[in-house]
C-alpha atoms as a PDB file:
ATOM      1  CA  UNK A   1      81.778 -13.696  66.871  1.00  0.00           C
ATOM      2  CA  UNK A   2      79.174 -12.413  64.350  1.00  0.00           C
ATOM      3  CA  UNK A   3      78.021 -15.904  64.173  1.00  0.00           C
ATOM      4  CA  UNK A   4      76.623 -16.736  66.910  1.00  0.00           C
ATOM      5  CA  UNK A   5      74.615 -13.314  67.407  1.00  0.00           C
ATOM      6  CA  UNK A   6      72.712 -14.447  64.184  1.00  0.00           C
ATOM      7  CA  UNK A   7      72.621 -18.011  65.411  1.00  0.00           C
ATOM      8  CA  UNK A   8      70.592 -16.593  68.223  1.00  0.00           C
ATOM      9  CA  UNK A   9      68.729 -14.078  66.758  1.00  0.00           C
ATOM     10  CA  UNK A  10      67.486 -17.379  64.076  1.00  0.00           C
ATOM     11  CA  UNK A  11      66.824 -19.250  66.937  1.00  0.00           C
ATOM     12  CA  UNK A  12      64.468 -17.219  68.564  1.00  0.00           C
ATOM     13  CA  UNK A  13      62.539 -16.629  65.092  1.00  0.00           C
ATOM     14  CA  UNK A  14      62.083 -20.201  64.905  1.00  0.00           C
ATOM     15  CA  UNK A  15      61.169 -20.360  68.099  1.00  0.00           C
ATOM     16  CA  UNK A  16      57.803 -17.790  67.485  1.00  0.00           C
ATOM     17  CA  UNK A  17      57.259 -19.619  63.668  1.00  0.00           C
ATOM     18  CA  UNK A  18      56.920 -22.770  65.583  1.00  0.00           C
ATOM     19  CA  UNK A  19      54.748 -21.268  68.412  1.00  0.00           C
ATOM     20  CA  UNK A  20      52.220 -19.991  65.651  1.00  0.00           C
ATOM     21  CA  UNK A  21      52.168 -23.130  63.905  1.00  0.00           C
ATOM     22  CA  UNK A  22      51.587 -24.838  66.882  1.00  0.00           C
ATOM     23  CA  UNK A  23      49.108 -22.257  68.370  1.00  0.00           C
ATOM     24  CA  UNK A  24      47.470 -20.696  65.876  1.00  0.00           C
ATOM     25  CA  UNK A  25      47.827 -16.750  65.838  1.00  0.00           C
ATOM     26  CA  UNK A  26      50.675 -14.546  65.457  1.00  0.00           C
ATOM     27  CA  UNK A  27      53.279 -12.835  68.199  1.00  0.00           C
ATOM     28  CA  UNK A  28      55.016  -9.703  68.492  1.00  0.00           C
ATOM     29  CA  UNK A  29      58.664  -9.923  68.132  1.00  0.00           C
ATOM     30  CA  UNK A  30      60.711  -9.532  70.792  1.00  0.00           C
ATOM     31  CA  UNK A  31      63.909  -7.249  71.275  1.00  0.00           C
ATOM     32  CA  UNK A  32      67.054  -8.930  71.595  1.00  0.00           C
ATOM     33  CA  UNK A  33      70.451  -8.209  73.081  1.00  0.00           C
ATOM     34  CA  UNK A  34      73.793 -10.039  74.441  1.00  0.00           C
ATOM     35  CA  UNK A  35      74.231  -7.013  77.372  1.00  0.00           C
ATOM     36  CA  UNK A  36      73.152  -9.706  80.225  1.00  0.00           C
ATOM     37  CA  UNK A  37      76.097 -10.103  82.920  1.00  0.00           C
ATOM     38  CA  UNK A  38      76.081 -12.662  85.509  1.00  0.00           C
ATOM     39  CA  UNK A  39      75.226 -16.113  86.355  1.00  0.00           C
ATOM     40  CA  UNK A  40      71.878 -16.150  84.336  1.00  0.00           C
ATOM     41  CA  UNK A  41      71.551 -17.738  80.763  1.00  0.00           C
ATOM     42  CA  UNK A  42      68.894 -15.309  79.549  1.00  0.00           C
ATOM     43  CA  UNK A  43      65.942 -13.262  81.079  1.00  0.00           C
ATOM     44  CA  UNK A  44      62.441 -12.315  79.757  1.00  0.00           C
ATOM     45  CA  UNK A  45      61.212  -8.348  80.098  1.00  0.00           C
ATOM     46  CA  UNK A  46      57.560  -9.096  79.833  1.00  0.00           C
ATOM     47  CA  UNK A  47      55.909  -6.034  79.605  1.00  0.00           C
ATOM     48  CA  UNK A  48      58.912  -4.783  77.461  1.00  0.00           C
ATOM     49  CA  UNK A  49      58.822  -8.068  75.422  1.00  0.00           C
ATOM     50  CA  UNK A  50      62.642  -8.150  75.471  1.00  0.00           C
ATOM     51  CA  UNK A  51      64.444 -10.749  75.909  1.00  0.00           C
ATOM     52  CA  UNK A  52      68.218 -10.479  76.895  1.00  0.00           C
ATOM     53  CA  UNK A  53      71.045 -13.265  76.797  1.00  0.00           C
ATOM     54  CA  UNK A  54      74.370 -13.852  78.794  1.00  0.00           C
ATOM     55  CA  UNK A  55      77.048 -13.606  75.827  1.00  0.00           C
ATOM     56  CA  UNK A  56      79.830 -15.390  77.717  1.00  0.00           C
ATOM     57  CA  UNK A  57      77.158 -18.619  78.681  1.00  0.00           C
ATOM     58  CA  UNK A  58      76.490 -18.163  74.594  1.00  0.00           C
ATOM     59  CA  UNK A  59      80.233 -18.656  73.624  1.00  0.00           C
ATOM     60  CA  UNK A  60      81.170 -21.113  76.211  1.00  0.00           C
ATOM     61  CA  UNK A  61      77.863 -23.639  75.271  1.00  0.00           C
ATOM     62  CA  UNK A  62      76.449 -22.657  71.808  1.00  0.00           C
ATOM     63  CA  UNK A  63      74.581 -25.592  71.551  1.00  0.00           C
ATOM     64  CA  UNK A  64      72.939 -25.998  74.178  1.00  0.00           C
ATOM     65  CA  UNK A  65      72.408 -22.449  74.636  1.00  0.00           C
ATOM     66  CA  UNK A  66      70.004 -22.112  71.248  1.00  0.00           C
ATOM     67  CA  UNK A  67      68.197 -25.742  72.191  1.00  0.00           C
ATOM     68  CA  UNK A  68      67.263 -25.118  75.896  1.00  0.00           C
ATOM     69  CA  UNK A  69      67.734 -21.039  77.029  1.00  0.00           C
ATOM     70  CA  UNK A  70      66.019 -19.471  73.636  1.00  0.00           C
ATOM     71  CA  UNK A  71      62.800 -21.482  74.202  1.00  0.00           C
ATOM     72  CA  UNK A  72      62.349 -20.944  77.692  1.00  0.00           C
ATOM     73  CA  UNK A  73      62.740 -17.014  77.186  1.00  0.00           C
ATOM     74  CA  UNK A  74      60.727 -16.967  74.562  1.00  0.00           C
ATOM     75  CA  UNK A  75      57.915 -19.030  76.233  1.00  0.00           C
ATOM     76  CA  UNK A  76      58.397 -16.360  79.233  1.00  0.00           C
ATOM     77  CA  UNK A  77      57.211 -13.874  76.684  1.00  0.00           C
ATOM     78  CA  UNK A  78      54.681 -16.213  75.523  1.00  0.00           C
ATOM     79  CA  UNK A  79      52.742 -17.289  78.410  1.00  0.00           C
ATOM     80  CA  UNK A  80      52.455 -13.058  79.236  1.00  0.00           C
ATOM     81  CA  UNK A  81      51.032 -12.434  76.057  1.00  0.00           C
ATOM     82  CA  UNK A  82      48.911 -15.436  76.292  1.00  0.00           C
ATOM     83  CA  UNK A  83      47.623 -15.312  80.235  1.00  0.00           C
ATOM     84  CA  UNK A  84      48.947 -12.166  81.577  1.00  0.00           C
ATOM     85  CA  UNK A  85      50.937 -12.875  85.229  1.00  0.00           C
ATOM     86  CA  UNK A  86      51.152 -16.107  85.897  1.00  0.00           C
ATOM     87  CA  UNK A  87      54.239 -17.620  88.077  1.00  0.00           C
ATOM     88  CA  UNK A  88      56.960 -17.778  86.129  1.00  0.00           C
ATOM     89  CA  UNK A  89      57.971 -21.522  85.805  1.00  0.00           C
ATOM     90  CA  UNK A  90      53.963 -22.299  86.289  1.00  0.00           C
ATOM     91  CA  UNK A  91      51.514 -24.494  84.641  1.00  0.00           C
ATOM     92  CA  UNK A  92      51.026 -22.213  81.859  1.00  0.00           C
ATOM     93  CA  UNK A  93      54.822 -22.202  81.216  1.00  0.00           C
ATOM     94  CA  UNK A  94      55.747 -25.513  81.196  1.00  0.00           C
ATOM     95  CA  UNK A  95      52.761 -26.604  78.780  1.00  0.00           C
ATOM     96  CA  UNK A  96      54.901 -24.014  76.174  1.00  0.00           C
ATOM     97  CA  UNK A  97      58.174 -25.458  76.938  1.00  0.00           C
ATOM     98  CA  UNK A  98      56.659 -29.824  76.995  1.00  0.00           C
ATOM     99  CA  UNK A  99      53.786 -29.307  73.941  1.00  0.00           C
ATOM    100  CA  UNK A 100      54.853 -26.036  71.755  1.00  0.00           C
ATOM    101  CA  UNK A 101      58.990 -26.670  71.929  1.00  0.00           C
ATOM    102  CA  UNK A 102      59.011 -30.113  73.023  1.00  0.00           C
ATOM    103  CA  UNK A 103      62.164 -29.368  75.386  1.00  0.00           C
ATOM    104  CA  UNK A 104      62.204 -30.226  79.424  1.00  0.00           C
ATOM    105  CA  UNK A 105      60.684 -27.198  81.387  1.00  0.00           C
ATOM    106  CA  UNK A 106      63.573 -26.778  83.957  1.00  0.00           C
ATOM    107  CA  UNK A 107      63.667 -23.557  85.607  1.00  0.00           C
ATOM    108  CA  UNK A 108      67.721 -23.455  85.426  1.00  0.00           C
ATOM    109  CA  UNK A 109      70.709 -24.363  83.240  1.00  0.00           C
ATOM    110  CA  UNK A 110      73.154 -26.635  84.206  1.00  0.00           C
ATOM    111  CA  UNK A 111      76.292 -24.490  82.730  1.00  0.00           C
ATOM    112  CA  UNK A 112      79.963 -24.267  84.039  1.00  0.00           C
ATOM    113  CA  UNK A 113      79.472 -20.814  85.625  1.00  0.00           C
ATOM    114  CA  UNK A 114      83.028 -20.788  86.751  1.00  0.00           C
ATOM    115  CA  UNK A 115      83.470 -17.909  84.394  1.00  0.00           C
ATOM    116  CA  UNK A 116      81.068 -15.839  85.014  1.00  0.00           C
ATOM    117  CA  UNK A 117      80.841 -16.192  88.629  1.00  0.00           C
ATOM    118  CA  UNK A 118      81.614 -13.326  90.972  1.00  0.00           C
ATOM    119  CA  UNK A 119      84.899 -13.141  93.248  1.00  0.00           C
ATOM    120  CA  UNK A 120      84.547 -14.023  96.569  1.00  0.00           C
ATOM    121  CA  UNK A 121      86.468 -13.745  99.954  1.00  0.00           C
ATOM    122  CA  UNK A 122      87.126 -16.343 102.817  1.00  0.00           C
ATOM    123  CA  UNK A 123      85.448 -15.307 105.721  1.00  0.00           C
ATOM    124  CA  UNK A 124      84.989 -18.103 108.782  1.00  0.00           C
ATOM    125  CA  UNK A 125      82.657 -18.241 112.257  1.00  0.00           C
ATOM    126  CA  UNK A 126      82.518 -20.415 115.121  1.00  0.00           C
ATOM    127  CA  UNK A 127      81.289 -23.550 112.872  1.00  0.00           C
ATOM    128  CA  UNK A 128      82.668 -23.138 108.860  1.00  0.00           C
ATOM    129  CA  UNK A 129      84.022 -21.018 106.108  1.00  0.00           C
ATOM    130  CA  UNK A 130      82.154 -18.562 104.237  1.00  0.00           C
ATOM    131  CA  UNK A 131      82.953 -17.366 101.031  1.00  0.00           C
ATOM    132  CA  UNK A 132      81.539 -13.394 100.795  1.00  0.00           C
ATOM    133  CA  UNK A 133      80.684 -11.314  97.382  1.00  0.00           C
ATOM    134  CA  UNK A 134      82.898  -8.527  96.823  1.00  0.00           C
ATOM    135  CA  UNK A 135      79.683  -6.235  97.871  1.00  0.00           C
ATOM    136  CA  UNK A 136      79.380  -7.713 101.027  1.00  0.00           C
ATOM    137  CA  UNK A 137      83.090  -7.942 101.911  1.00  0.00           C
ATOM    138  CA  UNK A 138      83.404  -4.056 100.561  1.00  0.00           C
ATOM    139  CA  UNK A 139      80.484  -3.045 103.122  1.00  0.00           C
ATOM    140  CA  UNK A 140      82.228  -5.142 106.143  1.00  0.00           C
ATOM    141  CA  UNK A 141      85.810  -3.196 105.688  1.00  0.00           C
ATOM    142  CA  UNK A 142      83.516  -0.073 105.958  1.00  0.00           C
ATOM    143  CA  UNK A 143      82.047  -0.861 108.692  1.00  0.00           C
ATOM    144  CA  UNK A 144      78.722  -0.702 107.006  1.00  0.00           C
ATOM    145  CA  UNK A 145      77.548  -4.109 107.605  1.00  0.00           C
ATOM    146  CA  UNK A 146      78.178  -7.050 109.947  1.00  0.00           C
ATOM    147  CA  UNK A 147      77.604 -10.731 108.440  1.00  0.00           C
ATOM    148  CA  UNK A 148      76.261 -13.373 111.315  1.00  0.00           C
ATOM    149  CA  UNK A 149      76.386 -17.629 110.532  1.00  0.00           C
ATOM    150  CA  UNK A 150      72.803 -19.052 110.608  1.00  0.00           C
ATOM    151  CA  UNK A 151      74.100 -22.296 111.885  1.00  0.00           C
ATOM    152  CA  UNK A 152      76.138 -20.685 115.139  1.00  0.00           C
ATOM    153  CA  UNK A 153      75.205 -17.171 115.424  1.00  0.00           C
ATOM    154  CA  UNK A 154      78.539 -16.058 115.209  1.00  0.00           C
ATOM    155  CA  UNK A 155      80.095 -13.136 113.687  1.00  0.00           C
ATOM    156  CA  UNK A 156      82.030 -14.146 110.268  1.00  0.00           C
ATOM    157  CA  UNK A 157      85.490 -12.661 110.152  1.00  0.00           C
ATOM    158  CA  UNK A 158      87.862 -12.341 107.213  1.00  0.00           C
ATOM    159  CA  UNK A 159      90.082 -15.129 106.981  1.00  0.00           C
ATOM    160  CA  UNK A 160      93.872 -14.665 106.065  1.00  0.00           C
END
């Protein structure tokens, strides 16, 4: 598993060497780790300039992973450094990701998340089934919250 830690840590040094080829002047590099849990591949800490990566999504598509998540963090961190706020998957973004990595700006991977996505309970209203986080189903059994359909207006209750 040592591998692919390295792989990544590679890819986001190529990543900057191409960036200042491509744009002339030199970056800060960024902290890395593998500590990010969820359904997201990776997520930029701008005014940290961290950058943090979903170790399961790693594993399960190493390819992909290093071609398409590395470069959009990294050009997260870039277009901060470069224009200060800007939206996140704005103008200034996607000219990194199209003319400085040459990849697709898309503003989400298209991973199996079946892994890393979060258990949910069957809860049903007047009109369809519902599937609730463990938070929200946790707060319902203690009477902490009540969960209403947008379609019907009806309460959702627990299926069994």
């Amino acid at each position: 598993m040592t591998e692919l830690p390295q792989a990544l840590a590679q890819r986001v040094e190529a990543c900057y060497l191409t960036a200042e080829r491509r744009l002339g002047q030199t970056f800060p590099r960024p902290q890395i780790s593998l500590k990010l849990r969820g359904q997201s591949a990776g997520a930029a800490h701008l005014q940290e300039n961290r950058l943090r990566f979903n170790p399961v999504l790693l594993a399960e598509n190493p390819d992909a992973f290093l071609a398409e998540v590395v470069p959009h963090e990294v050009a997260h961190l870039l277009a901060w450094q470069l224009h200060g706020r800007v939206r996140p998957h704005g103008p200034e973004w996607q000219v990194l990701m199209s003319r400085v990595f040459d990849c697709a700006p898309r503003a989400r991977h298209s991973f199996d998340i079946s892994s890393v996505a979060p258990a949910t309970f069957p809860y049903r209203c007047g009109c369809q089934d519902h599937a609730l986080t463990v938070r929200r189903h946790n707060k319902v059994r203690r009477g902490q919250a009540r969960y209403i359909c947008r379609l019907c207006n009806q309460p959702l209750k627990a299926s069994q």
